[in-house]
N, C-alpha and C. Protein backbone atom coordinates (compact mmCIF):
# COMPACT_ATOMS: atom_id res chain seq x y z
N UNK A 1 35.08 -6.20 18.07
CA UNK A 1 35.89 -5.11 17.53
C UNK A 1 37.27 -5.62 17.17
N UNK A 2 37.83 -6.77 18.01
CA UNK A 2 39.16 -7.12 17.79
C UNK A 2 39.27 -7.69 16.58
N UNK A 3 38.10 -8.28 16.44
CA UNK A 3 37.50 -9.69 15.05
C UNK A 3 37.67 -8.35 14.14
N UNK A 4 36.94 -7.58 14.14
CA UNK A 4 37.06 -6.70 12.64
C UNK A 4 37.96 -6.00 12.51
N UNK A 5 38.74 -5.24 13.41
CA UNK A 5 40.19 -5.02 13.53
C UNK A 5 41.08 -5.79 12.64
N UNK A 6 41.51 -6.80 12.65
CA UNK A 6 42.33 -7.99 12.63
C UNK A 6 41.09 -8.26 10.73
N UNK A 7 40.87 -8.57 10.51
CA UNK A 7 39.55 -8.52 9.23
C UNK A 7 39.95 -7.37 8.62
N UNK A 8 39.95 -6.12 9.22
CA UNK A 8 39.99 -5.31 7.93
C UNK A 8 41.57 -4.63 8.13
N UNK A 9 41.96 -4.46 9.17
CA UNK A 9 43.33 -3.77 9.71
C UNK A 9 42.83 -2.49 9.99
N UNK A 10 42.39 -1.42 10.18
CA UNK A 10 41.54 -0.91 10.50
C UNK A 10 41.38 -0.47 11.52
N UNK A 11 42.32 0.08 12.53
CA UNK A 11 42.17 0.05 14.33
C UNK A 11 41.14 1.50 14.44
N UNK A 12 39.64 1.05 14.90
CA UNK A 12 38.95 1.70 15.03
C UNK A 12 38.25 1.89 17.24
N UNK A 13 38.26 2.91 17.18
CA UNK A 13 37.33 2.28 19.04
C UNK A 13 36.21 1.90 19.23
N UNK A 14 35.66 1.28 20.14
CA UNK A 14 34.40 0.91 20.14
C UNK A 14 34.43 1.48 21.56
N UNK A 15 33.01 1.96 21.97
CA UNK A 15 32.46 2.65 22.73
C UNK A 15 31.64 1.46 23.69
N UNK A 16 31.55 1.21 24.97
CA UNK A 16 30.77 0.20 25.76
C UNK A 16 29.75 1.32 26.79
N UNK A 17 28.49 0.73 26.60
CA UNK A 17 28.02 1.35 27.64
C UNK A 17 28.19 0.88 28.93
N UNK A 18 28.06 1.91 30.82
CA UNK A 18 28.56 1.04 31.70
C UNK A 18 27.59 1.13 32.16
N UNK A 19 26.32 0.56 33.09
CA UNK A 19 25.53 1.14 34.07
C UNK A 19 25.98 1.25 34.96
N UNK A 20 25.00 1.73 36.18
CA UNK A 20 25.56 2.20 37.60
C UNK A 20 25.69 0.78 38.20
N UNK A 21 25.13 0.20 37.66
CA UNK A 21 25.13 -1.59 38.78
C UNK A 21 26.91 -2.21 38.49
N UNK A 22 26.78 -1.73 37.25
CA UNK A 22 28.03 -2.87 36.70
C UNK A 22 29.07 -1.85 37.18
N UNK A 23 29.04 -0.24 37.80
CA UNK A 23 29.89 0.27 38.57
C UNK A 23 30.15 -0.45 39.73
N UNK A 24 29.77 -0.29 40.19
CA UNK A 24 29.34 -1.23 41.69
C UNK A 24 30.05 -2.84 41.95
N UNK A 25 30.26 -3.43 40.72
CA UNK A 25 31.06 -4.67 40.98
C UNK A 25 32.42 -4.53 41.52
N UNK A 26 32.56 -5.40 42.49
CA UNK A 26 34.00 -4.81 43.18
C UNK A 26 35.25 -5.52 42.01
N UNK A 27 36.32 -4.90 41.64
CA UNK A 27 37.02 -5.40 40.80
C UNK A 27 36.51 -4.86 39.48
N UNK A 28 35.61 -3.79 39.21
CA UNK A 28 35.32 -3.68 37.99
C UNK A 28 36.67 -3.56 37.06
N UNK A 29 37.62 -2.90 37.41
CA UNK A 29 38.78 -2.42 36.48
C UNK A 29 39.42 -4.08 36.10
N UNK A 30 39.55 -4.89 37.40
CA UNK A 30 40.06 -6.34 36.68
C UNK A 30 39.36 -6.62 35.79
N UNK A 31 37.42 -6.76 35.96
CA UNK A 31 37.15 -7.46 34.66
C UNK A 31 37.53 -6.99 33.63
N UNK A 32 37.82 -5.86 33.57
CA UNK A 32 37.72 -4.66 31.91
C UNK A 32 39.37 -5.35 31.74
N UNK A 33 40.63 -5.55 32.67
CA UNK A 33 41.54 -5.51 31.89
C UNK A 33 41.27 -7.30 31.67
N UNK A 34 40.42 -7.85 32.58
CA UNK A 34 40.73 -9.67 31.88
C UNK A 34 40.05 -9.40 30.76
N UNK A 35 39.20 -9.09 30.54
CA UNK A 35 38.31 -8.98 28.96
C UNK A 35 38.97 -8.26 28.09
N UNK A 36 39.94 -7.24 27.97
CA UNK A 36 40.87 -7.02 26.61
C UNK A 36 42.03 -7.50 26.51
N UNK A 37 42.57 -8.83 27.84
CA UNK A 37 43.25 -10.25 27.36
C UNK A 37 42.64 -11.24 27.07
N UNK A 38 41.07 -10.92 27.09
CA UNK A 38 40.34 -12.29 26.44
C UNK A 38 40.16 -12.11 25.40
N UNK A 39 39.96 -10.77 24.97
CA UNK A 39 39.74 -10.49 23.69
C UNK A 39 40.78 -10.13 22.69
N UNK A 40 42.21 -9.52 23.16
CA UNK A 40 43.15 -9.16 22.36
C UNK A 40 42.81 -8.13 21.95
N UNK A 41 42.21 -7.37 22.49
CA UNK A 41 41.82 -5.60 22.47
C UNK A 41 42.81 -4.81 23.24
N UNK A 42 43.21 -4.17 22.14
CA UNK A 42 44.40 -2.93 23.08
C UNK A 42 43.78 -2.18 23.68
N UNK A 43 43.99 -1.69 25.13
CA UNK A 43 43.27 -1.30 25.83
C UNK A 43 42.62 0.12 25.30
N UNK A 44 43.76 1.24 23.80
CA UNK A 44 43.21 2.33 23.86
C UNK A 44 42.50 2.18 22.92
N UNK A 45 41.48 1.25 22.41
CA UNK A 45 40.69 0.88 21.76
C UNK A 45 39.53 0.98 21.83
N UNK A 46 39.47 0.82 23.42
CA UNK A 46 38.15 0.72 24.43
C UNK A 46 37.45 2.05 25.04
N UNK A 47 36.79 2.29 24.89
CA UNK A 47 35.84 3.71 25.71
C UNK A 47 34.41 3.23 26.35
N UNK A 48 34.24 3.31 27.54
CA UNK A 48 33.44 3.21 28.37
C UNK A 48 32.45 4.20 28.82
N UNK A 49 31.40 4.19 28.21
CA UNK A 49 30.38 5.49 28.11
C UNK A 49 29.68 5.10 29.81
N UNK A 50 29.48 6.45 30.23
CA UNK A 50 28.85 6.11 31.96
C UNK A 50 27.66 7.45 31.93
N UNK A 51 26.76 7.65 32.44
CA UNK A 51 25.92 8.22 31.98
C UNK A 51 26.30 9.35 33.49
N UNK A 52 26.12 10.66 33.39
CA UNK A 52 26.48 11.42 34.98
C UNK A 52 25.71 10.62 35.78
N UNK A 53 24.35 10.31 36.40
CA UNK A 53 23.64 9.81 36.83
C UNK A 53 24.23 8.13 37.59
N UNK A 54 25.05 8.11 36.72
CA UNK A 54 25.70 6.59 36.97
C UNK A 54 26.71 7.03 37.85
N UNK A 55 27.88 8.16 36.97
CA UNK A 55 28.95 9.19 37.89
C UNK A 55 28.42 9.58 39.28
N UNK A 56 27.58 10.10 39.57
CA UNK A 56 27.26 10.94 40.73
C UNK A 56 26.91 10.34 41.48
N UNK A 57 26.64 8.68 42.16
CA UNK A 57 26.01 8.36 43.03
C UNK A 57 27.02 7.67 43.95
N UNK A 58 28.28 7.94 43.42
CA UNK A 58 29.89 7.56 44.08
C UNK A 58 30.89 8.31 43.59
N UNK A 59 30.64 9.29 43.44
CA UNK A 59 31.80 10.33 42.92
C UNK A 59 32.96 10.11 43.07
N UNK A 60 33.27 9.99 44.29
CA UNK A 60 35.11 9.98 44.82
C UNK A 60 35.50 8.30 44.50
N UNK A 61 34.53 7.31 44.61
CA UNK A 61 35.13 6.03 43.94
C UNK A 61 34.64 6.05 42.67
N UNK A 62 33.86 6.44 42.17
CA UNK A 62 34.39 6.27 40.25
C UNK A 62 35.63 7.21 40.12
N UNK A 63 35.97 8.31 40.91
CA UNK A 63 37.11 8.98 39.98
C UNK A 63 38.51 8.41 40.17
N UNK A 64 38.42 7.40 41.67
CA UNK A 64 39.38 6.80 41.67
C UNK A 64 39.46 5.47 40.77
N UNK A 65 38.37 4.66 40.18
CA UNK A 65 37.84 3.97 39.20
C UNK A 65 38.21 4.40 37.76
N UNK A 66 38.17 5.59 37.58
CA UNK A 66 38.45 6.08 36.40
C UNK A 66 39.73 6.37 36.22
N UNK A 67 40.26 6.73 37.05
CA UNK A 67 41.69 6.66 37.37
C UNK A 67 42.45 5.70 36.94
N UNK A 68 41.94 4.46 37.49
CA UNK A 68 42.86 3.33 37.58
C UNK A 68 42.99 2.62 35.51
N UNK A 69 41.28 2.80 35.23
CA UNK A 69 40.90 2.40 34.25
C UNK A 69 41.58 3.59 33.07
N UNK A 70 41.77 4.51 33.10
CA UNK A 70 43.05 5.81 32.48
C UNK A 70 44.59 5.27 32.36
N UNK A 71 44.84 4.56 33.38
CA UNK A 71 46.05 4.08 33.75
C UNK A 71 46.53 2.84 32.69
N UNK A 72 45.16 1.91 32.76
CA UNK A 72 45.53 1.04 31.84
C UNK A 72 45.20 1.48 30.14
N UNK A 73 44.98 2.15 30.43
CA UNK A 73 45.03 3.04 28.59
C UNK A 73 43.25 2.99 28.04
N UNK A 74 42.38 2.77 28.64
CA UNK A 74 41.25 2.98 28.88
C UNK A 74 40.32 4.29 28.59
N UNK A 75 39.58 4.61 27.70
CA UNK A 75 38.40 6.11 27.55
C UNK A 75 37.55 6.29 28.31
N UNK A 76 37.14 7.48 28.89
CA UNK A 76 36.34 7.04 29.56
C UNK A 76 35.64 8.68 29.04
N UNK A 77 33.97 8.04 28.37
CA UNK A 77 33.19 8.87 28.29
C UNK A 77 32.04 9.30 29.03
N UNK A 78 31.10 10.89 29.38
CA UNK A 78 30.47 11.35 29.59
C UNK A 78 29.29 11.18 29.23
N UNK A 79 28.64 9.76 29.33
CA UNK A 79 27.45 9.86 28.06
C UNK A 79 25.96 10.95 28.83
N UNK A 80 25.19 10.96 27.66
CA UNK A 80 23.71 12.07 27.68
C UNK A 80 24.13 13.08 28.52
N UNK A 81 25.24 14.02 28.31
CA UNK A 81 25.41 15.16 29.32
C UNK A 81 24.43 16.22 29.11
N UNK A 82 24.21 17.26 29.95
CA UNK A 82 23.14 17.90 30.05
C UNK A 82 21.73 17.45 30.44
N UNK A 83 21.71 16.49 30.90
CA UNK A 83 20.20 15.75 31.41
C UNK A 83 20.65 15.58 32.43
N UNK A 84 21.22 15.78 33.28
CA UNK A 84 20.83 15.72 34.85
C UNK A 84 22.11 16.85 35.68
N UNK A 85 22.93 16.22 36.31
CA UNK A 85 23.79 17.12 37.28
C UNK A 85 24.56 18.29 36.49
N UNK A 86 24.51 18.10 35.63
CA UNK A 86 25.66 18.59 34.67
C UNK A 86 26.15 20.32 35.38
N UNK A 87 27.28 20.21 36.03
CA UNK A 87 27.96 21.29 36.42
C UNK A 87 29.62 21.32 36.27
N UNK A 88 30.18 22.70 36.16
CA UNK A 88 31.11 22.74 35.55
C UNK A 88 32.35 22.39 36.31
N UNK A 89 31.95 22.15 37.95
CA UNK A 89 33.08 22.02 39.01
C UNK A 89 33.37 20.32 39.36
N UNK A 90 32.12 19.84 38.83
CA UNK A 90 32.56 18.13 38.76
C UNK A 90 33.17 17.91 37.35
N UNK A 91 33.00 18.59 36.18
CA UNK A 91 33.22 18.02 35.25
C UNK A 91 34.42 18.20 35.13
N UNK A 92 35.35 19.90 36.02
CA UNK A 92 36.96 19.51 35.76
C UNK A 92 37.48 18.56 36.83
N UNK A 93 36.80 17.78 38.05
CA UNK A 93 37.44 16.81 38.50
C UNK A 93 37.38 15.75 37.78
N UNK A 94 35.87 15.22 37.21
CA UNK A 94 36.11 13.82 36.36
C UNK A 94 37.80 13.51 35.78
N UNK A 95 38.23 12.15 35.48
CA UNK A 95 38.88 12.24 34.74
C UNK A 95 38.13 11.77 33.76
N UNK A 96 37.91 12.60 32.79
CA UNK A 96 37.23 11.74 31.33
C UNK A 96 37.72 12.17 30.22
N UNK A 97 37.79 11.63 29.27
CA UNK A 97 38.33 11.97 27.75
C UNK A 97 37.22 12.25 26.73
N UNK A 98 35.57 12.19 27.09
CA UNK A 98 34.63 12.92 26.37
C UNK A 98 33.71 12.74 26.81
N UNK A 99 32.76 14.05 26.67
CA UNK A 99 31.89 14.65 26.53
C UNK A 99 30.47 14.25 25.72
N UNK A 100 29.88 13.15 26.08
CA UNK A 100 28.97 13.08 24.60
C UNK A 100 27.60 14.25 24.98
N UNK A 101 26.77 15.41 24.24
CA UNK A 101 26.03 15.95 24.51
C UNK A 101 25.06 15.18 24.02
N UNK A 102 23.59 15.61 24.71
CA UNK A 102 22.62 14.68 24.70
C UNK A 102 22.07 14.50 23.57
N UNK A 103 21.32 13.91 23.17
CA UNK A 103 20.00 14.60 21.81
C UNK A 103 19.07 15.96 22.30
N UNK A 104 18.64 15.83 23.31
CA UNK A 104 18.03 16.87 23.86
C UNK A 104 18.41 18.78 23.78
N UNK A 105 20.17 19.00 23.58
CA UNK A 105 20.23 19.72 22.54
C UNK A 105 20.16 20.14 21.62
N UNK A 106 20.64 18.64 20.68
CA UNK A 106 20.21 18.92 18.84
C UNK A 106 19.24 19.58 19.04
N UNK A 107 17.90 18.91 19.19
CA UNK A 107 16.97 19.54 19.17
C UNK A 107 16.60 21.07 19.32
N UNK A 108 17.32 22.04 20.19
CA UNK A 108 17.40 23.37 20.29
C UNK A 108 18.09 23.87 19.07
N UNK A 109 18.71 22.91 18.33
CA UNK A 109 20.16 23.97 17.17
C UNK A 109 18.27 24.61 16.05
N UNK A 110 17.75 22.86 16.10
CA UNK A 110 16.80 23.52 14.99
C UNK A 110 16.20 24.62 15.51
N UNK A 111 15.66 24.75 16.38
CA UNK A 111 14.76 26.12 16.70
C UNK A 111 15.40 27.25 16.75
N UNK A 112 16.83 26.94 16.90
CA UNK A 112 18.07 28.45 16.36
C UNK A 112 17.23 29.72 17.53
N UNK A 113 17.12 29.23 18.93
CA UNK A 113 16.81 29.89 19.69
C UNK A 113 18.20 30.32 20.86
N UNK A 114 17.83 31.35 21.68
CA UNK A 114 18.99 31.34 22.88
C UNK A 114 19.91 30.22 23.39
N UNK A 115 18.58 29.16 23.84
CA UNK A 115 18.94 27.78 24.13
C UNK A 115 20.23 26.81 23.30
N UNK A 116 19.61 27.24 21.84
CA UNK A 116 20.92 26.34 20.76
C UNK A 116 22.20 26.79 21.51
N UNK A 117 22.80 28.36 21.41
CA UNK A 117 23.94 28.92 21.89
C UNK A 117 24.66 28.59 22.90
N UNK A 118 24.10 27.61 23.97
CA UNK A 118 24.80 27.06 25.01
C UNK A 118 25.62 25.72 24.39
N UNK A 119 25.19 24.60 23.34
CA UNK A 119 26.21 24.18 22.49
C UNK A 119 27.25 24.24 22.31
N UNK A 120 27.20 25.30 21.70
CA UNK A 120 28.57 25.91 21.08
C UNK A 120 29.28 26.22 22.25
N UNK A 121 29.28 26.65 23.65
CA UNK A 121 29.80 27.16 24.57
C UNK A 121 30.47 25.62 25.59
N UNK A 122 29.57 24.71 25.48
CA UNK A 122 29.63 23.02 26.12
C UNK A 122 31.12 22.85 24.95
N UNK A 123 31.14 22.77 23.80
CA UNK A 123 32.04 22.63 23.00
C UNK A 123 33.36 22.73 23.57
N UNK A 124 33.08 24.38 23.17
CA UNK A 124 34.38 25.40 23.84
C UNK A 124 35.19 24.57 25.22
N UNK A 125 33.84 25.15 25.92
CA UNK A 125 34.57 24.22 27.55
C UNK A 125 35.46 23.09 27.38
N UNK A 126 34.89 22.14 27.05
CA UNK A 126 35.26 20.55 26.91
C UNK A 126 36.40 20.79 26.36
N UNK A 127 36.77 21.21 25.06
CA UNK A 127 38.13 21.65 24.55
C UNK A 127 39.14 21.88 25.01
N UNK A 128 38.61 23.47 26.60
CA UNK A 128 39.41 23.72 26.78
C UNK A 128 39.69 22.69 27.78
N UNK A 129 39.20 21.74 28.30
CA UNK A 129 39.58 20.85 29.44
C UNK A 129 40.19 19.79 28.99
N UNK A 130 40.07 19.49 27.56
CA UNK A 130 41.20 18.63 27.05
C UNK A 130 40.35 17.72 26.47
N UNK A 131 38.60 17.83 26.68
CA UNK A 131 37.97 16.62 26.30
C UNK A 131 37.64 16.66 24.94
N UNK A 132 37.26 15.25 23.84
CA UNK A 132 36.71 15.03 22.87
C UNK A 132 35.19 15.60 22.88
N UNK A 133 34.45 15.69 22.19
CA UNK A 133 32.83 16.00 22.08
C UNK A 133 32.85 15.08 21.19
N UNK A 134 31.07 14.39 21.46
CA UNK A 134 30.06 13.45 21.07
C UNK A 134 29.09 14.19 20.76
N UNK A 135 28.30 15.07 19.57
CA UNK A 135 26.77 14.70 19.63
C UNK A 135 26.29 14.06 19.53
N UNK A 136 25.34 13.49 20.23
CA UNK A 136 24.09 12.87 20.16
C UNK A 136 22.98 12.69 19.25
N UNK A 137 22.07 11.96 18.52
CA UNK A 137 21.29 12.61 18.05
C UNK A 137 20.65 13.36 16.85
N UNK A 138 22.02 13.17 16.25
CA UNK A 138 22.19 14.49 14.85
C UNK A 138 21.40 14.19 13.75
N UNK A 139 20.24 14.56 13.62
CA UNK A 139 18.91 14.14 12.74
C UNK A 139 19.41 14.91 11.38
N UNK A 140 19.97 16.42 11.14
CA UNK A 140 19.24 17.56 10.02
C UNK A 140 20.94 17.91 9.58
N UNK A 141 21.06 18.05 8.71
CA UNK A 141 21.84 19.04 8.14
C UNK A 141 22.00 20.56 8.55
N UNK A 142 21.22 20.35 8.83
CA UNK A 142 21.16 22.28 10.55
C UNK A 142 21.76 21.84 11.51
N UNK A 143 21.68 21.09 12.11
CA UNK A 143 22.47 20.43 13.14
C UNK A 143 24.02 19.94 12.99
N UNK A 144 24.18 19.22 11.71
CA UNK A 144 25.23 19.05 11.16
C UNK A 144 26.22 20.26 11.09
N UNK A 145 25.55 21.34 10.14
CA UNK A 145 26.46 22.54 10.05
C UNK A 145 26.68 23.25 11.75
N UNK A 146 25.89 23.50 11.87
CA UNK A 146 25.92 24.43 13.31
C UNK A 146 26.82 23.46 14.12
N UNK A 147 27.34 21.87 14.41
CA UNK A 147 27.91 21.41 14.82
C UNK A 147 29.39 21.19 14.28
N UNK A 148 29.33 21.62 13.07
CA UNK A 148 30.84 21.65 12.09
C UNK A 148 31.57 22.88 12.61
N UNK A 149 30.45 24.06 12.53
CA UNK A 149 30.87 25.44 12.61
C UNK A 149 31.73 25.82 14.06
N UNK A 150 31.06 24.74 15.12
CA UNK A 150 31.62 25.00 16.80
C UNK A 150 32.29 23.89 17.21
N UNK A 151 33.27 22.77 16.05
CA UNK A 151 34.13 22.46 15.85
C UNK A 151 33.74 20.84 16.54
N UNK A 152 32.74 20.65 16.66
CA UNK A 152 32.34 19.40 17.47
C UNK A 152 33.31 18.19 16.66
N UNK A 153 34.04 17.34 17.67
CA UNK A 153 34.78 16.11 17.13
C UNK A 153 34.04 14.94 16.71
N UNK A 154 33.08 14.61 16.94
CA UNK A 154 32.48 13.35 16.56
C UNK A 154 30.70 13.74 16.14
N UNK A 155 30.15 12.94 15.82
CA UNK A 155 28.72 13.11 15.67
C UNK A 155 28.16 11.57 15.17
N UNK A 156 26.97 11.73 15.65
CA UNK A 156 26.46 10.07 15.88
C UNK A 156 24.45 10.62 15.83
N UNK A 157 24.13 9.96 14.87
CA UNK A 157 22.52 10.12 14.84
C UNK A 157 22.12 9.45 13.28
N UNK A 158 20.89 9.56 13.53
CA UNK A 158 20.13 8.89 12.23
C UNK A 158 20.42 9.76 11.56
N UNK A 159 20.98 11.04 10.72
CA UNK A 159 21.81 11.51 9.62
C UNK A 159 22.79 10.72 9.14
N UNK A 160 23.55 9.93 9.76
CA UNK A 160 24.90 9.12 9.27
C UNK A 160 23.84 7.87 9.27
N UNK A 161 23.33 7.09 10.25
CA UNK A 161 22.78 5.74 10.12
C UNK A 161 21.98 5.78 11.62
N UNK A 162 21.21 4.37 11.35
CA UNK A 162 20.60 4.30 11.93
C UNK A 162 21.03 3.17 12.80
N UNK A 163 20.96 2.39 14.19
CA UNK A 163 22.08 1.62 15.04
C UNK A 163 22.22 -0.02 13.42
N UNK A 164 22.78 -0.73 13.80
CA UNK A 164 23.20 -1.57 13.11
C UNK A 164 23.32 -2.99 13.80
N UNK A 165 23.05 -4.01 13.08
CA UNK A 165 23.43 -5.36 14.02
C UNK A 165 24.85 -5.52 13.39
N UNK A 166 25.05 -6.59 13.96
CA UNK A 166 26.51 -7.16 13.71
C UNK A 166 27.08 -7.14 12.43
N UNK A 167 25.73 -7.94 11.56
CA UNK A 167 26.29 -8.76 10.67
C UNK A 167 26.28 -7.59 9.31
N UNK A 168 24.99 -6.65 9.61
CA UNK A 168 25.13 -5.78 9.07
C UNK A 168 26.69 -4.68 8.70
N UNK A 169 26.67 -4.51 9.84
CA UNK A 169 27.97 -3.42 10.27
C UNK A 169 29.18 -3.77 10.07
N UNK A 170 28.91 -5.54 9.86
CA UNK A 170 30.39 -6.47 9.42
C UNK A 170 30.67 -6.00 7.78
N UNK A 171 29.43 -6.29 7.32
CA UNK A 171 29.19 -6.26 5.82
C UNK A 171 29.34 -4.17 5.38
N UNK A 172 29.10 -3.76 5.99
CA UNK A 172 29.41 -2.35 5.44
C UNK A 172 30.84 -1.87 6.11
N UNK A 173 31.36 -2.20 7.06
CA UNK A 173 33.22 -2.17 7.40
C UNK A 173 33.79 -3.37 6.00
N UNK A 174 33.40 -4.28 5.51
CA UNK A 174 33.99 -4.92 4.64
C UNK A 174 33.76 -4.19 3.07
N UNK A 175 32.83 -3.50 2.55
CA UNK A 175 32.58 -2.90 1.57
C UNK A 175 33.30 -1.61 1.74
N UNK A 176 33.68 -0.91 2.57
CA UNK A 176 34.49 0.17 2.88
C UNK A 176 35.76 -0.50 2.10
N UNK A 177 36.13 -1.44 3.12
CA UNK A 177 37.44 -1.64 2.57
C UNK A 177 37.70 -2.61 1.34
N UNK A 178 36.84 -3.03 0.91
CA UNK A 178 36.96 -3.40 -0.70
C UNK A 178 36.98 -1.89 -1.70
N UNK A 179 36.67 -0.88 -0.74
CA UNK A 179 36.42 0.46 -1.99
C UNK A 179 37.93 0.98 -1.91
N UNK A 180 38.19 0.41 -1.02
CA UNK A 180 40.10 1.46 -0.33
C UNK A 180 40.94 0.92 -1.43
């Protein structure tokens, strides 16, 4: 990310996934800050996706973890929410800066049943707690709108693209900015 940063000028974030193991390393917050002096990554560059499942099996030391990693200018996201613990009295202790909702919603916007309507309400919340939103997932142009309409900040699914390798993703950030 620093490489294409610095390539296109361009200060974009990149998102890391964390598992629960690589929670568990003692010193995790040193490696994260030696690796954006190895890399020359400003730290608010960085967002660290943790899945609840990963969150919940040390609650009071990831939030002091998340804490520390906040401190050094660090994101720290909610990834696949709604697939497991998901309740509203841990989510105002987390400290986190977003919310990603699962795919497992999208899926309800199409059937435009009861179920879709809790969406729009996950939105709301997160907002009001200060967090970003992630969908997940976003296959349809139904999904798209119904996610425009309840103000969702980001969106990520095979509608925009499909994942990308490197060299690929090098070559379409460089055609962007040959169009600028």
């Amino acid at each position: 990310m620093k490489r294409w940063q610095t390539l296109t000028g361009i200060k974009v974030p990149i998102s890391v996934n964390v598992s629960e193991q690589q929670l568990e390393v003692a010193n995790f917050a040193k490696l994260v800050a030696d690796t954006l002096v190895a890399t020359g990554l400003d730290a608010e560059y960085l967002q660290l996706e943790i899945t609840e499942s990963g969150i919940m099996k040390s609650v009071d030391k990831n939030i002091s973890l998340f804490n520390i990693l906040r401190i050094m200018g660090v994101k720290i996201a909610l990834d696949d929410f709604g697939t497991g613990y998901s309740s509203l009295s841990y989510i105002q202790r987390l400290p986190i800066d977003t919310l990603k909702i699962d795919k497992s919603f999208m899926d309800e916007i199409v059937k435009k049943n009861e179920k879709s309507l809790i969406i729009g309400d996950i939105i709301s919340i997160a907002h009001r707690l200060n967090m970003k939103i992630v969908a997940e997932g976003v296959e349809t142009d139904v999904q798209l709108q119904y996610l425009r309409k309840h103000a969702c900040d980001y969106i990520q699914g095979y509608l925009f693209s499909k994942p990308l390798d490197e060299q690929t993703m090098e070559a379409m950030i460089m055609q962007q900015k040959n169009k600028a």
